[in-house]
Protein backbone atom coordinates (compact mmCIF):
# COMPACT_ATOMS: atom_id res chain seq x y z
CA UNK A 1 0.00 0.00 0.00
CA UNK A 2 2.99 2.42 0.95
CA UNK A 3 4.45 1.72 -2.80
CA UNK A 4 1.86 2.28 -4.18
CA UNK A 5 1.05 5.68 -2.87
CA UNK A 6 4.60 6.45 -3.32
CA UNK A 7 4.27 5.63 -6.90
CA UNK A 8 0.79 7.38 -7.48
CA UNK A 9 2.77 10.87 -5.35
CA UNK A 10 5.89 10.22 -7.99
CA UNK A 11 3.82 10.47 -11.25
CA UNK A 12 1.25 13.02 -9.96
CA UNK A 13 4.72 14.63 -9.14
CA UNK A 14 6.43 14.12 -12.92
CA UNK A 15 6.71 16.98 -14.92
CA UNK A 16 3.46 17.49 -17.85
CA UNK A 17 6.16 16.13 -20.59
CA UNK A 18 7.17 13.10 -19.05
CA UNK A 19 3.36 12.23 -19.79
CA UNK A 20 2.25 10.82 -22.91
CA UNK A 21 -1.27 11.01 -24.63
CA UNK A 22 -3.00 8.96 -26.94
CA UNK A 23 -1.34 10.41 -30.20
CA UNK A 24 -4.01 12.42 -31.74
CA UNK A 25 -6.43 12.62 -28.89
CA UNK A 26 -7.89 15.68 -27.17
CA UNK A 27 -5.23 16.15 -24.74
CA UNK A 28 -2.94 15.49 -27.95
CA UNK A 29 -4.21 18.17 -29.65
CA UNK A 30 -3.92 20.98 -26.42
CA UNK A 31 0.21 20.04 -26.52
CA UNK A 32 -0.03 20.84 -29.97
CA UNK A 33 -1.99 24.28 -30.29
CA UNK A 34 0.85 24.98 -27.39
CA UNK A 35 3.78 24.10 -29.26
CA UNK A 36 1.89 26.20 -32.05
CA UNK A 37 2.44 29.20 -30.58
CA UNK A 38 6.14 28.79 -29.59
CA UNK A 39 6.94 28.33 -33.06
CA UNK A 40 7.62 31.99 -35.18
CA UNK A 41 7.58 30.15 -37.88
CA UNK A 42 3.95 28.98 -37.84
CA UNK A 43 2.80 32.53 -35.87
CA UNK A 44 4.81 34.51 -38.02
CA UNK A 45 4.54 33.29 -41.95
CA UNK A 46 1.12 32.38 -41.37
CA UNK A 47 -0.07 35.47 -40.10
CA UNK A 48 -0.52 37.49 -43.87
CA UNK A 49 -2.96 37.33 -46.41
CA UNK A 50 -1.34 34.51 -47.90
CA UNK A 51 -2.99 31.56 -45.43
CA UNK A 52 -4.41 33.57 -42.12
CA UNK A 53 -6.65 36.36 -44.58
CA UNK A 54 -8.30 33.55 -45.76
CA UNK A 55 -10.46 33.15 -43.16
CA UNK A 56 -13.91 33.95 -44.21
CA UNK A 57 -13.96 37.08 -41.88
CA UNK A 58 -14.74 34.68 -39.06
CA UNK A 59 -10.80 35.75 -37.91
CA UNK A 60 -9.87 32.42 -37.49
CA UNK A 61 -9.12 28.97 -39.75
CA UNK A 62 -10.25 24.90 -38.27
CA UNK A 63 -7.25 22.37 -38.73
CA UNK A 64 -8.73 18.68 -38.05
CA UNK A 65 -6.60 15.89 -38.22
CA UNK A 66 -7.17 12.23 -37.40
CA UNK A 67 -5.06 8.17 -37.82
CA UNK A 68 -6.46 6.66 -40.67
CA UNK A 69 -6.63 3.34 -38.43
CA UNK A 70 -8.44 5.28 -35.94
CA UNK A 71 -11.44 6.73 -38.18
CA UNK A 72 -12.34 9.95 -38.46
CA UNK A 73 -14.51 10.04 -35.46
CA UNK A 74 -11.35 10.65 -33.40
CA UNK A 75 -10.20 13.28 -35.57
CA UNK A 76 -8.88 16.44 -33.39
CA UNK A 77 -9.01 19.97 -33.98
CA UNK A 78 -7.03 23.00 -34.05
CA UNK A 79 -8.42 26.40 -34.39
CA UNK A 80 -6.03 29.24 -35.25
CA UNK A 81 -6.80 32.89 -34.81
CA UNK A 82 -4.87 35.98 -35.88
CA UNK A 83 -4.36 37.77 -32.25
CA UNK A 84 -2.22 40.79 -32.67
CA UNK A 85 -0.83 40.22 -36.59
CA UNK A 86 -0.08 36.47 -35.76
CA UNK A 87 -1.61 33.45 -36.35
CA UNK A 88 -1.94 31.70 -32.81
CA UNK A 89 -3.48 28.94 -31.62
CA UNK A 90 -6.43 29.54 -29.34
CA UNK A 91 -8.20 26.06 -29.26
CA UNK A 92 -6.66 22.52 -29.24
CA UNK A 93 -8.37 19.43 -28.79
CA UNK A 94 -11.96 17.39 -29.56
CA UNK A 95 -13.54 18.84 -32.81
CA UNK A 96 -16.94 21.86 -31.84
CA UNK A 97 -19.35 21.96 -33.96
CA UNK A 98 -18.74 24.12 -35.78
CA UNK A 99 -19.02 22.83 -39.57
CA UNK A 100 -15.65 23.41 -41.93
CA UNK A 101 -15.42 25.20 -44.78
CA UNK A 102 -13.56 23.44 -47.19
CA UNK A 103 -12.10 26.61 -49.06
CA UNK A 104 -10.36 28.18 -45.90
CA UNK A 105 -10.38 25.31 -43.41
CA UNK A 106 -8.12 21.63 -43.70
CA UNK A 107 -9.31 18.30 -42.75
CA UNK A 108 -5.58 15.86 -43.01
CA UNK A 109 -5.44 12.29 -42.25
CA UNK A 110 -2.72 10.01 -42.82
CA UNK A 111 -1.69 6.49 -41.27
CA UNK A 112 0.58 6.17 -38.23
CA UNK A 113 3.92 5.78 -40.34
CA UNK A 114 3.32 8.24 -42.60
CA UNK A 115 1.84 10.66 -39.68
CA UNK A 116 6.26 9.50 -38.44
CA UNK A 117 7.76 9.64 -41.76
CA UNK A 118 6.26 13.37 -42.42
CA UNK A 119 7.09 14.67 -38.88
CA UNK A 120 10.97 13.35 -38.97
CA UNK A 121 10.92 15.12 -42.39
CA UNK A 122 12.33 11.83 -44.54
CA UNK A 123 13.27 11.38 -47.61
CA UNK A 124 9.45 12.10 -49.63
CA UNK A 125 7.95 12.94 -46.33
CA UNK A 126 7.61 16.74 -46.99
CA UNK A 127 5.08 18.68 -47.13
CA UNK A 128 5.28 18.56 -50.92
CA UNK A 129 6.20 15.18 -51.05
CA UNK A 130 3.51 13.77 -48.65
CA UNK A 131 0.83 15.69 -50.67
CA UNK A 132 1.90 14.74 -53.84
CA UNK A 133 1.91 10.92 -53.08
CA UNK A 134 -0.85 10.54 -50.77
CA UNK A 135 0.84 9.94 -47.57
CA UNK A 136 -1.00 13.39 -46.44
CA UNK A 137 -4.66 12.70 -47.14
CA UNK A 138 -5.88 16.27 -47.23
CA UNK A 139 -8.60 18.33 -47.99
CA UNK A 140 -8.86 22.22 -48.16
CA UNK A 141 -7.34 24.75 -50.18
CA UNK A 142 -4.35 23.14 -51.62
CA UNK A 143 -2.83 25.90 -53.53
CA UNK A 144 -3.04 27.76 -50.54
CA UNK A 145 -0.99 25.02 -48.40
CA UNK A 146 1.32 24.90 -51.72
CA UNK A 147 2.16 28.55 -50.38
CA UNK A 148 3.13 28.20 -47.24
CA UNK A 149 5.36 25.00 -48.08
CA UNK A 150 7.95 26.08 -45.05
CA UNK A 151 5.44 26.66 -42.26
CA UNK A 152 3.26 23.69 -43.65
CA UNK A 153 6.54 21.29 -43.10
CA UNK A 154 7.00 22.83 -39.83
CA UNK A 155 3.45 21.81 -39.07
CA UNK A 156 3.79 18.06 -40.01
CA UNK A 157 7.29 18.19 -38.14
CA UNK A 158 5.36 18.78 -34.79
CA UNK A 159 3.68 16.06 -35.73
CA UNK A 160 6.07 14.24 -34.37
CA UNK A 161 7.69 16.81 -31.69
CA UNK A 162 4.19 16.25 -29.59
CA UNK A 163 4.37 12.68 -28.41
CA UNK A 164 1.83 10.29 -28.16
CA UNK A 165 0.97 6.71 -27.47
CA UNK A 166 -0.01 5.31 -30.70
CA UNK A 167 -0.57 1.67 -29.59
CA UNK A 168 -4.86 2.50 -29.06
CA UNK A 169 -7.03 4.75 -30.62
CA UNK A 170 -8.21 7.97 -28.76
């Protein structure tokens, strides 16, 4: 009974990143709007008219993304919202309700080794490369994404950067 308090103290104890979600589940998808907005690259290049202007006038774009083997019930959702000329994250985790808008908003899917091959950035594992050979399931507005090819790879890099338990389903 004492070890087992002692263990429960210990991991109520650990640090937040010495945790691991289910990859691609709610909690996932909080680490992720977080490591979002620590990246200037995603904040910064995203921010102009080029990807963050096209938002409707709602002021803000839906990412969704989900494991193929998990279905797209368990898909998880980002919303990101220009806040003082950046594009920050301000939501991470299960999808609202809100319905997407397929010209300004991206739905991506992918299975678990190509969700690993894009974020360590192989060899065809780009942003480009994923896209073009249908490791990146994707819908939205693709010649938008094709403009933003640098922050888009940094994207499907954090993919991997956020871990996450990918032996169940969220």
């Amino acid at each position: 009974m004492k070890k087992a308090l002692m263990l429960a103290a210990g991991l109520l104890a650990a640090p937040a990143s010495a945790w691991s979600a289910v990859y691609m589940d709610a909690e996932w998808a909080k680490e992720m709007c977080s490591s979002w907005n620590t990246s200037p690259e995603l904040t910064t290049e995203l921010a102009g008219d080029n990807w963050m202007g096209n938002n409707g006038e709602r002021g803000y774009k839906i990412i969704r993304l989900y494991r193929d083997k998990c279905g797209a019930e368990t898909a998880v959702q980002l919303t990101i919202s220009a806040q003082d000329g950046k594009s920050m994250c301000t939501y991470g985790g299960a999808p609202t309700a809100e319905e997407m808008d397929p010209s300004m908003d991206y739905l991506m899917y992918a299975t678990d080794e190509d969700w690993m091959c894009m974020g360590q950035a192989k060899f065809g594992c780009g942003a480009m490369g994923a896209m073009m050979t249908g490791k990146l399931k994707f819908k939205g507005p693709k010649m938008e994404a094709m403009g933003v090819m640098g922050p888009f790879n940094a994207f499907l890099q954090m993919a991997d950067e956020v871990p996450g338990d990918q032996s169940q389903c969220p």
